[in-house]
C-alpha atoms as a PDB file:
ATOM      1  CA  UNK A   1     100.190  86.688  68.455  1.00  0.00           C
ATOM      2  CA  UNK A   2     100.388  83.071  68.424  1.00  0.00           C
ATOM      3  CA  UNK A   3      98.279  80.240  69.204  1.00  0.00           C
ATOM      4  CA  UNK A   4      99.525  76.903  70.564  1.00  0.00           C
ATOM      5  CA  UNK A   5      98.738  75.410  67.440  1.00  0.00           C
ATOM      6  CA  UNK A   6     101.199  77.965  66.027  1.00  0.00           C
ATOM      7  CA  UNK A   7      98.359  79.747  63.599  1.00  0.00           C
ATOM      8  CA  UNK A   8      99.166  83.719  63.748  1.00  0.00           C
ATOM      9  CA  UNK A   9      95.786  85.416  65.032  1.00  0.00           C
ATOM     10  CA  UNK A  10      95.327  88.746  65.496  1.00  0.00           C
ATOM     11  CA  UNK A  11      94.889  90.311  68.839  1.00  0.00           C
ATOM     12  CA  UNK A  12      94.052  92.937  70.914  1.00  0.00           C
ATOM     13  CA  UNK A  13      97.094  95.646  71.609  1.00  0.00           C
ATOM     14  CA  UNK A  14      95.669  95.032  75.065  1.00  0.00           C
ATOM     15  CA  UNK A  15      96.743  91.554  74.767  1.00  0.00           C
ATOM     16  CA  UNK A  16      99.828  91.995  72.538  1.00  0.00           C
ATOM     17  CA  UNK A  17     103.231  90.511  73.629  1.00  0.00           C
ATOM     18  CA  UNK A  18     104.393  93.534  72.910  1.00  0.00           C
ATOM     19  CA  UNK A  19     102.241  95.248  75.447  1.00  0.00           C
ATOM     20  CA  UNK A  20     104.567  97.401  77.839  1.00  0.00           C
ATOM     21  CA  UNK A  21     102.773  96.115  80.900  1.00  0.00           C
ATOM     22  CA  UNK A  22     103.950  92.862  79.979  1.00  0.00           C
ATOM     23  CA  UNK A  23     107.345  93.805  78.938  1.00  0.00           C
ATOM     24  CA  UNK A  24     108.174  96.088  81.720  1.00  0.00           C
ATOM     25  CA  UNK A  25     105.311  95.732  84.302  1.00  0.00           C
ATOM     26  CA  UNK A  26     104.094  98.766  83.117  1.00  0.00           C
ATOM     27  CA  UNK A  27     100.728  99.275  83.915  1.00  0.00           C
ATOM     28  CA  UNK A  28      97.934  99.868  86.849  1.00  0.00           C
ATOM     29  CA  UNK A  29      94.755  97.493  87.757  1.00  0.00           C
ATOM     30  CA  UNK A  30      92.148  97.626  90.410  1.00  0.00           C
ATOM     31  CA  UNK A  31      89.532  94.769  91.342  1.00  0.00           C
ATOM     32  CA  UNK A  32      85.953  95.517  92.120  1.00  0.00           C
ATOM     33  CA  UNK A  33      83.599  93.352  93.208  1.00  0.00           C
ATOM     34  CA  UNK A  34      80.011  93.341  91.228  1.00  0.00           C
ATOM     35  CA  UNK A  35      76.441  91.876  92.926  1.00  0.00           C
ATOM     36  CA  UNK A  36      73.532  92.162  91.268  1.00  0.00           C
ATOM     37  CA  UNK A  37      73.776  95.346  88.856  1.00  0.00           C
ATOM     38  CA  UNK A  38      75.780  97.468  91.469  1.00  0.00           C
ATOM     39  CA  UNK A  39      80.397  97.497  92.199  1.00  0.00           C
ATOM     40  CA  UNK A  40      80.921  97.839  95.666  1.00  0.00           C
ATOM     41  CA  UNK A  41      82.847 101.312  96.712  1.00  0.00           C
ATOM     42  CA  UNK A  42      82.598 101.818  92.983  1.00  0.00           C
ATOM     43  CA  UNK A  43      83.588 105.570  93.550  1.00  0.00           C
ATOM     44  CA  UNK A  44      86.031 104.682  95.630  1.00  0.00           C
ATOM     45  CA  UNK A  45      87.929 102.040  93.506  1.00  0.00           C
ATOM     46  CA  UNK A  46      87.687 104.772  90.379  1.00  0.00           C
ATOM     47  CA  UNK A  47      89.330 106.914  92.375  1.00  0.00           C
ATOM     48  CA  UNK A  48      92.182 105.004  93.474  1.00  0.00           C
ATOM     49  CA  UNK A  49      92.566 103.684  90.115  1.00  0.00           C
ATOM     50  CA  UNK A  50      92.657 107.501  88.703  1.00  0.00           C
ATOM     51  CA  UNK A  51      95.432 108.365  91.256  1.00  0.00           C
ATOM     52  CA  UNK A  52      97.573 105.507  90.461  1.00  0.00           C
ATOM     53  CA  UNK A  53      97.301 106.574  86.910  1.00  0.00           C
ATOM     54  CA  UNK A  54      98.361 109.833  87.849  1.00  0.00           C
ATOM     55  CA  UNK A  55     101.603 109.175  90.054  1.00  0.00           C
ATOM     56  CA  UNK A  56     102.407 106.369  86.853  1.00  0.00           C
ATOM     57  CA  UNK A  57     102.315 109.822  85.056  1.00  0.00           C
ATOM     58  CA  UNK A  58     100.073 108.091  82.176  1.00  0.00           C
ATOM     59  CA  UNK A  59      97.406 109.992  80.169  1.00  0.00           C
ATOM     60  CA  UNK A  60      93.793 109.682  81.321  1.00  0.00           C
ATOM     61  CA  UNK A  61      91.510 109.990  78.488  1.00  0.00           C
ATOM     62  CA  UNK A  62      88.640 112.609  77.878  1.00  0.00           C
ATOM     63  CA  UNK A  63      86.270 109.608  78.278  1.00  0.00           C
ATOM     64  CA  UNK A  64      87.258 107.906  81.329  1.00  0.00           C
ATOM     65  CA  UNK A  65      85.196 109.243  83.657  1.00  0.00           C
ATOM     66  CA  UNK A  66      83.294 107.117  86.441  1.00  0.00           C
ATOM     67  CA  UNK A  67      80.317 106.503  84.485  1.00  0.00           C
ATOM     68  CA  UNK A  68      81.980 105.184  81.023  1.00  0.00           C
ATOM     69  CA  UNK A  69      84.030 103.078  83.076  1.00  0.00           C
ATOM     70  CA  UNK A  70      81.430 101.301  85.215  1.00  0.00           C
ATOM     71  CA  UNK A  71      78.809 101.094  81.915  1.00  0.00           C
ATOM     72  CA  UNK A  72      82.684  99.522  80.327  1.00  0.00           C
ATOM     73  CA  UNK A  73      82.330  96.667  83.432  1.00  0.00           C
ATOM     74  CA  UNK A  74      79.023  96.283  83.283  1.00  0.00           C
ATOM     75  CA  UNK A  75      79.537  95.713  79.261  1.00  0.00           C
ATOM     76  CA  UNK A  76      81.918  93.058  79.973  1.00  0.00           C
ATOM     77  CA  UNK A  77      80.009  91.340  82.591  1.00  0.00           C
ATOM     78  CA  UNK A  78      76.653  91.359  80.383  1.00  0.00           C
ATOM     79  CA  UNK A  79      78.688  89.743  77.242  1.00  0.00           C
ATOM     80  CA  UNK A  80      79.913  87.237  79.309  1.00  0.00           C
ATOM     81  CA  UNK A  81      76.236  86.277  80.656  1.00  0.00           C
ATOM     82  CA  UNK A  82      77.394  86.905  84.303  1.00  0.00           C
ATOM     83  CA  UNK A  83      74.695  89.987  85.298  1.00  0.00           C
ATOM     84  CA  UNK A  84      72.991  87.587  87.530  1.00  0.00           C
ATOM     85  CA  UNK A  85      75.884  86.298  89.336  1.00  0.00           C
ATOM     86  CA  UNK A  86      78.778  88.247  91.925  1.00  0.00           C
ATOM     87  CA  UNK A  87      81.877  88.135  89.780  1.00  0.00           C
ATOM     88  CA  UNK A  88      85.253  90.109  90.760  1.00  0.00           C
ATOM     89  CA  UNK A  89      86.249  92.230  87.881  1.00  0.00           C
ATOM     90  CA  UNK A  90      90.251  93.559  86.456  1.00  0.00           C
ATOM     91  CA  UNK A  91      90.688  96.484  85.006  1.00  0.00           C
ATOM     92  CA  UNK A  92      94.174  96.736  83.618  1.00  0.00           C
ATOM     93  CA  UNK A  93      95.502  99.821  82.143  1.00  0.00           C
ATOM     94  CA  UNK A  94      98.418 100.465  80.417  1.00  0.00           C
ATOM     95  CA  UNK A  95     100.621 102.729  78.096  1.00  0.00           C
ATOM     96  CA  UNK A  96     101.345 102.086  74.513  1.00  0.00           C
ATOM     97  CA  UNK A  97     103.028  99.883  73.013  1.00  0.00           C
ATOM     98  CA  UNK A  98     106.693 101.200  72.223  1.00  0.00           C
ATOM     99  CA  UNK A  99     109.855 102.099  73.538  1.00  0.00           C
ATOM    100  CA  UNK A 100     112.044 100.964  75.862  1.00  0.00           C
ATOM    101  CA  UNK A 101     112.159 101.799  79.672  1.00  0.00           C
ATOM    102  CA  UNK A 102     111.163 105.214  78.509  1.00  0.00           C
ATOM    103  CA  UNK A 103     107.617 104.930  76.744  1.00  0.00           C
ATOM    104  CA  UNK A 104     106.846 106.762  73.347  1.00  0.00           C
ATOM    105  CA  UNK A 105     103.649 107.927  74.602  1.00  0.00           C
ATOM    106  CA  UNK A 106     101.389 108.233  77.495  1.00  0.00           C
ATOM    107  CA  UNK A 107      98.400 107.057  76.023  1.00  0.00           C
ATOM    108  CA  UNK A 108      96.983 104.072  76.812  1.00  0.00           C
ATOM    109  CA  UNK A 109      95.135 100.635  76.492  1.00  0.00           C
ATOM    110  CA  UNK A 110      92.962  98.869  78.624  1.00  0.00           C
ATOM    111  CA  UNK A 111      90.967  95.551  79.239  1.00  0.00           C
ATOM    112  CA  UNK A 112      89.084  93.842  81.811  1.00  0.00           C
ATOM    113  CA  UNK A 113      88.937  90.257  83.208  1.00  0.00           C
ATOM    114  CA  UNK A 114      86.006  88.416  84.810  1.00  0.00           C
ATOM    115  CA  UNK A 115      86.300  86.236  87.634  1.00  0.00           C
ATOM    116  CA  UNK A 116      83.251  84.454  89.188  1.00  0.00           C
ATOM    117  CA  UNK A 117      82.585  83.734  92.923  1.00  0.00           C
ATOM    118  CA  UNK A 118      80.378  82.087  95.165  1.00  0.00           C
ATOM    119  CA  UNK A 119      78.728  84.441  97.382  1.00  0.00           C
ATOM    120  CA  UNK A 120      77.275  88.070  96.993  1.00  0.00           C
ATOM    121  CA  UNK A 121      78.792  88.942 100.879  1.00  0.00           C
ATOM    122  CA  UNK A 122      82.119  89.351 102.612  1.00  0.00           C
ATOM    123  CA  UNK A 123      83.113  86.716 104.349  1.00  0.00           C
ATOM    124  CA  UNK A 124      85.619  85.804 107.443  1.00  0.00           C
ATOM    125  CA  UNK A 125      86.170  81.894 106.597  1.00  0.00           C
ATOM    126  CA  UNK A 126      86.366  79.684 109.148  1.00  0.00           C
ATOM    127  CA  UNK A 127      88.922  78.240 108.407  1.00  0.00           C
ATOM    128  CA  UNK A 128      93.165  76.649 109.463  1.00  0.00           C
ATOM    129  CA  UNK A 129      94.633  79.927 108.422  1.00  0.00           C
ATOM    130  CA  UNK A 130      98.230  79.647 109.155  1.00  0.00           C
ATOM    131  CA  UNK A 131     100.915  82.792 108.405  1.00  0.00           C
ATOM    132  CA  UNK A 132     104.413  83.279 108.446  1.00  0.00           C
ATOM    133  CA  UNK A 133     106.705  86.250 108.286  1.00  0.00           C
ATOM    134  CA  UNK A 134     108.466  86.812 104.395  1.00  0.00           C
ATOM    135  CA  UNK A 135     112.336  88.139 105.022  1.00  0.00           C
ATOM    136  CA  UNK A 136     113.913  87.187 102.029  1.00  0.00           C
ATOM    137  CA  UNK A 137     113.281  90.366 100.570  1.00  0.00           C
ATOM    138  CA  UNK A 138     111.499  93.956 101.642  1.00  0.00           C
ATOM    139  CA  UNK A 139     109.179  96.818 100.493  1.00  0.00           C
ATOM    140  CA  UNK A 140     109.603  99.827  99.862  1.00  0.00           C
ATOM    141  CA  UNK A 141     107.855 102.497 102.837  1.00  0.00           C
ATOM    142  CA  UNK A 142     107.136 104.891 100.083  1.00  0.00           C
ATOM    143  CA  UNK A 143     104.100 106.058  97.731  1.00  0.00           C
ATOM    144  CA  UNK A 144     104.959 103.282  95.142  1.00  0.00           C
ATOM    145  CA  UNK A 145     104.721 100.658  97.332  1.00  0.00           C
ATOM    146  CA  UNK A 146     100.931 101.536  97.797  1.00  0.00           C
ATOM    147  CA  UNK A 147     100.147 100.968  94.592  1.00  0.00           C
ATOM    148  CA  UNK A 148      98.481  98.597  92.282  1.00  0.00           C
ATOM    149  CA  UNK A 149     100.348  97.697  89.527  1.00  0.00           C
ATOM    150  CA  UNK A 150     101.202  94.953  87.199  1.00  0.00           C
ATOM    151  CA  UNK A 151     104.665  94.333  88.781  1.00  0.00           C
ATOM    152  CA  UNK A 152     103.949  91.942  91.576  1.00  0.00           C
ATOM    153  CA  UNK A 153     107.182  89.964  91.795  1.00  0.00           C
ATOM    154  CA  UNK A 154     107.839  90.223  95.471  1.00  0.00           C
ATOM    155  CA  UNK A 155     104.477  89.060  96.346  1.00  0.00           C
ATOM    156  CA  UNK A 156     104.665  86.202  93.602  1.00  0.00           C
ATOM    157  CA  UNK A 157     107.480  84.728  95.036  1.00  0.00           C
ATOM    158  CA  UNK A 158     106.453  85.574  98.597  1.00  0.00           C
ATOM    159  CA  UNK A 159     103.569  83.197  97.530  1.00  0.00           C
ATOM    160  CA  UNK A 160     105.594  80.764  96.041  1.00  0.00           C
ATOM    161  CA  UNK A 161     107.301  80.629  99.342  1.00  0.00           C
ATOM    162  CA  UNK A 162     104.091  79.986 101.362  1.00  0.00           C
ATOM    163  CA  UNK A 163     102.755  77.283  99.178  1.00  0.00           C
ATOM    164  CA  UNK A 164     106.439  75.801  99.482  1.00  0.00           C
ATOM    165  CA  UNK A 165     105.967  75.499 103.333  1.00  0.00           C
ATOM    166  CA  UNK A 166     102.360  75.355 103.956  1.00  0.00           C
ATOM    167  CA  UNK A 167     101.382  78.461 104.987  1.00  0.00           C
ATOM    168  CA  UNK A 168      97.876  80.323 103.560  1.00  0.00           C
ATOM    169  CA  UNK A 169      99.622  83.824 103.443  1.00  0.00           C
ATOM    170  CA  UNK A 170     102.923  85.453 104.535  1.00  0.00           C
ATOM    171  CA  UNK A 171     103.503  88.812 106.218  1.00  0.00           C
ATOM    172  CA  UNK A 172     105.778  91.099 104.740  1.00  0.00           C
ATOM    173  CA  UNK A 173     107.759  93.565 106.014  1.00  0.00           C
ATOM    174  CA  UNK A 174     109.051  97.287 104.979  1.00  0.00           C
ATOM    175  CA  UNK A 175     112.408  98.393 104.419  1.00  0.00           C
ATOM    176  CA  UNK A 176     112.698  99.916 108.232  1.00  0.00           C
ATOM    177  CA  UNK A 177     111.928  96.197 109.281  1.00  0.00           C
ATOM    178  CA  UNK A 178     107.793  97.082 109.878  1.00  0.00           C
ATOM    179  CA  UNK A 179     105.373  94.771 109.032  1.00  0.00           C
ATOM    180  CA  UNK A 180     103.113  96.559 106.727  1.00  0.00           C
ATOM    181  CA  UNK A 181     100.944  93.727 104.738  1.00  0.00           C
ATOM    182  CA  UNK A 182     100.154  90.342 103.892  1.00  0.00           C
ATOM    183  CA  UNK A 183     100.682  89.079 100.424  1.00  0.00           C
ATOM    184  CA  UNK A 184      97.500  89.915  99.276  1.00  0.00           C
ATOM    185  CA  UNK A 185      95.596  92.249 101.170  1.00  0.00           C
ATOM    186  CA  UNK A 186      96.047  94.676 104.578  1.00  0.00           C
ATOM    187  CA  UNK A 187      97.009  93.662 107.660  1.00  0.00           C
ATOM    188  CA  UNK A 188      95.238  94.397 110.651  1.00  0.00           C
ATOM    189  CA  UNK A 189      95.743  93.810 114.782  1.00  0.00           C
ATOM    190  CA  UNK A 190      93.703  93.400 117.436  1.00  0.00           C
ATOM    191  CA  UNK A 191      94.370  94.330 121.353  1.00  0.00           C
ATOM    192  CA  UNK A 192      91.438  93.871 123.547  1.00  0.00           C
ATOM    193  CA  UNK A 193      89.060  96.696 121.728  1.00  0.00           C
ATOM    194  CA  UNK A 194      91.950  98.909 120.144  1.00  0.00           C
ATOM    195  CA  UNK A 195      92.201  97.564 116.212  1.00  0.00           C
ATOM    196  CA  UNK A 196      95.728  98.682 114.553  1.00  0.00           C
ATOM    197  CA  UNK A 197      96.844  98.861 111.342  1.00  0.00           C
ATOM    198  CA  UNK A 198     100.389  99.955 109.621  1.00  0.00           C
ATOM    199  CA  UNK A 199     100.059 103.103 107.927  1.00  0.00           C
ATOM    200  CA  UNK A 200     100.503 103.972 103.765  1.00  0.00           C
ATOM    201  CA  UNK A 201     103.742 105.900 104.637  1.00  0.00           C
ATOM    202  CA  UNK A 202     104.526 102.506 105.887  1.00  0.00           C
ATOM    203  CA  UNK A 203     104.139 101.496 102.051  1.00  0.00           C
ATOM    204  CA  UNK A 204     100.750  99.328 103.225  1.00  0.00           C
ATOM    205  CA  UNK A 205      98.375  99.119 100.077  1.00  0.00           C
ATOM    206  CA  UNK A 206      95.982 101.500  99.303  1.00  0.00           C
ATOM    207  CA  UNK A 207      93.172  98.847  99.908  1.00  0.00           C
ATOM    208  CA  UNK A 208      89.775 100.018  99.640  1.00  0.00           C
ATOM    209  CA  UNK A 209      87.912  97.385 102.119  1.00  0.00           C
ATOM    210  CA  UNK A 210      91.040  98.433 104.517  1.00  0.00           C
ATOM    211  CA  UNK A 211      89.622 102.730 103.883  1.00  0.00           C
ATOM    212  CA  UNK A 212      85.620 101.677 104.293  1.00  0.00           C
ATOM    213  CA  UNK A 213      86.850  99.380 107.720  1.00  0.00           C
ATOM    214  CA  UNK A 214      88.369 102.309 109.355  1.00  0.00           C
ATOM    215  CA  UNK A 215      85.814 104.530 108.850  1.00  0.00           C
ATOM    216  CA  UNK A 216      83.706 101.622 109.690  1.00  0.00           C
ATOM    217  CA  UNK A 217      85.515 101.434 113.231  1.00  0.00           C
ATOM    218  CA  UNK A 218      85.878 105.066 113.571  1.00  0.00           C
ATOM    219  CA  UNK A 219      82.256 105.489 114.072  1.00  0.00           C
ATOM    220  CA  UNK A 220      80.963 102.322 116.091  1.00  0.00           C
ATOM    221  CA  UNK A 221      80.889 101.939 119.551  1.00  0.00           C
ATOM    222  CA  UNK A 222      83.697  99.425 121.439  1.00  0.00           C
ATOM    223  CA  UNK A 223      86.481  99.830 119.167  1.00  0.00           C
ATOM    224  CA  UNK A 224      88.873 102.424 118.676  1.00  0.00           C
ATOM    225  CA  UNK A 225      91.238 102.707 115.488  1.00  0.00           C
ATOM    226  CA  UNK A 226      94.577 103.068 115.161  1.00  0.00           C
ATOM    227  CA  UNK A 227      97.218 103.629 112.235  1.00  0.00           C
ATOM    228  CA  UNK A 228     101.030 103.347 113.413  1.00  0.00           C
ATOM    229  CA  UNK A 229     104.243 101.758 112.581  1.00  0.00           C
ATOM    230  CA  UNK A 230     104.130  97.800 113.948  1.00  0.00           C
ATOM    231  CA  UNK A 231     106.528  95.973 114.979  1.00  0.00           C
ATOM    232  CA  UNK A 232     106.618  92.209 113.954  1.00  0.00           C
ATOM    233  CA  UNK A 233     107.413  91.423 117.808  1.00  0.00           C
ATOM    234  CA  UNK A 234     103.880  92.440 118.133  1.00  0.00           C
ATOM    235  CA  UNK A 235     102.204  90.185 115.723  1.00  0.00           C
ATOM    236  CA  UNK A 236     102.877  87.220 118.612  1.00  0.00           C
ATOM    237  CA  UNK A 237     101.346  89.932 121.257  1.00  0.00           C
ATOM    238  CA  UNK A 238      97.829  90.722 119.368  1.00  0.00           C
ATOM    239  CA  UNK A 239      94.708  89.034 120.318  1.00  0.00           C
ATOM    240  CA  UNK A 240      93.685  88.415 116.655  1.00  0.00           C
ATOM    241  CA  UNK A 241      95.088  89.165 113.698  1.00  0.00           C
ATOM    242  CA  UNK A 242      93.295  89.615 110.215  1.00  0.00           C
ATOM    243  CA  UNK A 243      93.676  90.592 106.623  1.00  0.00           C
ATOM    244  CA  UNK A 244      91.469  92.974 104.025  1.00  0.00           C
ATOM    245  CA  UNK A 245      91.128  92.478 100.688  1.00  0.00           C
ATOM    246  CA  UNK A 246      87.936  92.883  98.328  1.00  0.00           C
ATOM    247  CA  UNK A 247      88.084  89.120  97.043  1.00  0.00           C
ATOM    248  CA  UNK A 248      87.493  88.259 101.259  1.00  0.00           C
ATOM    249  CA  UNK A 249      86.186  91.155 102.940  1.00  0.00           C
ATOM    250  CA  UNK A 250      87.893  89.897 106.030  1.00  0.00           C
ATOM    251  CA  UNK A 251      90.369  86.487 106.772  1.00  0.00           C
ATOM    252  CA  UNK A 252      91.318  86.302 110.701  1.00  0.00           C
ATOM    253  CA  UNK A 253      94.534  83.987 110.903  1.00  0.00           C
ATOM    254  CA  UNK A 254      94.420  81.298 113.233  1.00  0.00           C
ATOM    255  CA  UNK A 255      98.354  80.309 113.960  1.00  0.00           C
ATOM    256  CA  UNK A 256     101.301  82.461 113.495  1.00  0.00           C
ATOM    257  CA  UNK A 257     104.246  80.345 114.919  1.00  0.00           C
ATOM    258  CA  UNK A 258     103.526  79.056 118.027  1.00  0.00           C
ATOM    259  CA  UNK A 259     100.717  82.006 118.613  1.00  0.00           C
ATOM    260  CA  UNK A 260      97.067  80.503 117.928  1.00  0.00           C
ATOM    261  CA  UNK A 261      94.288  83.675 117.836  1.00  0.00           C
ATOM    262  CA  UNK A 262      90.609  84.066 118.195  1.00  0.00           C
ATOM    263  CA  UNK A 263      88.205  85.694 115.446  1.00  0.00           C
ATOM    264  CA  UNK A 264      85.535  87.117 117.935  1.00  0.00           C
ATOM    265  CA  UNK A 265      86.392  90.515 116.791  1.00  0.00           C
ATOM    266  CA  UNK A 266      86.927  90.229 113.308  1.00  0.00           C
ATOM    267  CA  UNK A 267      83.173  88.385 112.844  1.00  0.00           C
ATOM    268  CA  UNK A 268      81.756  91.666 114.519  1.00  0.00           C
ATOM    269  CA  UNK A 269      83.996  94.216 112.068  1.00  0.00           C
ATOM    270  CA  UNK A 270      82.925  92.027 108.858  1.00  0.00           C
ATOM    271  CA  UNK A 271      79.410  92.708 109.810  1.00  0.00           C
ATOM    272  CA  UNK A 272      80.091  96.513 110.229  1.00  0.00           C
ATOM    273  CA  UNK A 273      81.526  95.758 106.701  1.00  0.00           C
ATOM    274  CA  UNK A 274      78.804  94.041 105.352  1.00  0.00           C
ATOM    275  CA  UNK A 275      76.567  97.111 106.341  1.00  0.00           C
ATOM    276  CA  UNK A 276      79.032  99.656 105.220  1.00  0.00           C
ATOM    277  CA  UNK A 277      78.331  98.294 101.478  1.00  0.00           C
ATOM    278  CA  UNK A 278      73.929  98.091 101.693  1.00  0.00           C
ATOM    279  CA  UNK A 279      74.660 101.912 103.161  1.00  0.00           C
ATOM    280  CA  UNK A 280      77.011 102.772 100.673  1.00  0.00           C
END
């Protein structure tokens, strides 16, 4: 590896140029969020992340069970002298180096990146929150599509595109014209008490704050739950609209188009939310 002073230093295969997920994308990451010694929906997050590994047909090691990998994050957090302070933190696995689109092995590498943030809860920001819909190019409605891995392009330039025209976020849509998520997290619809979200045939992510909210919904009183096919004609229809991610918790969107929407339901889920994680 090179520095930009151009002094050869060695590095990490993690980190190598030559590392496949940064050749070829090839590679799987989940973020957790950490608050004062515990990762919220920790079993949850190592689950996903061992099921992405698994349909990327890599090798899970002997070792990588739940515990090594949380006492792993909690490692990294405590080296960087951020224990006492909620951080976000990557975990970003992938194979060996070698090979071309077909890898010499299935083994792999893996490293983790600390981001810091400013408060311990979910929040639904009060905030101008405009959207638009993203049509210059579609997901897939399969399995893959639910995934997270280190090949983000659509979304990338999908952002690109909303910092280009001023919008916070942009909607995509699925291959059978669907909406199915926003750029960076789940999207979710409100009509009077009946909350809807597109399902993962769709090709919506596998988002963990999007799994604990429905169950979250699914057992309070006032709001029923529903996963479907949506189309975008309904996005202008909904009451509210709102997205799920685990940097957030919950963001309601104030203007899509000419359609400006409340956040009275979206403040009562995030506290549902909020609960879900002292309870879980």
């Amino acid at each position: 590896m090179i520095n930009y002073n151009g002094e050869i230093q060695q590095t990490s295969p993690a980190l190598s140029a030559k590392n496949r997920g940064f050749l070829y994308g090839d590679g799987v990451f989940d973020i957790v969020k950490y608050v004062e010694g515990s990762l919220f929906f920790w079993e949850e997050h190592y689950l996903r992340l061992m099921a992405t590994m698994r349909i990327a047909r890599m090798e899970i090691p002997a070792n990588f069970t739940m515990e090594f990998l949380e006492a792993e994050i909690k490692k990294t957090i405590q080296a960087n002298a951020l224990s006492a302070k909620p951080v976000l933190v990557r975990t970003t696995i992938t194979r060996r180096e070698g090979g071309g689109y077909t890898p010499q092995s299935a083994e792999v590498n893996y490293c983790m990146d600390i981001e810091g943030i400013t408060t311990p809860f979910y929040q639904n920001l009060r905030i101008g929150y405009e959207v638009e819909l993203f049509k210059d190019y579609y997901t897939q409605a399969d399995l893959l599509a639910t995934l997270l891995t280190t090949n983000q392009l659509l979304k990338i330039i999908g952002s690109v595109f909303a910092q280009e025209n001023d919008y916070q976020n942009c909607i995509l849509m699925n291959t059978q014209k669907n909406v199915v998520s926003f750029l960076d997290g789940n999207l979710f619809l409100v009509f009077g008490n009946q909350v809807v979200t597109p399902p993962l045939s769709e090709g919506a992510p596998n988002g963990i704050t999007r799994k604990k909210l429905i169950e979250a919904i699914g057992k309070a009183d006032g709001f029923t739950i529903e996963e479907r096919p949506v189309s975008p004609f309904e996005l202008q229809k909904a009451d509210e609209l709102f997205l799920t991610n685990t940097r957030q918790g919950i963001q309601s969107v104030s203007k899509y188009r000419k359609k400006e929407y409340a956040n009275v339901v979206a403040t009562q889920l995030l506290g549902k939310l909020n609960t879900a994680v002292h309870l879980g």
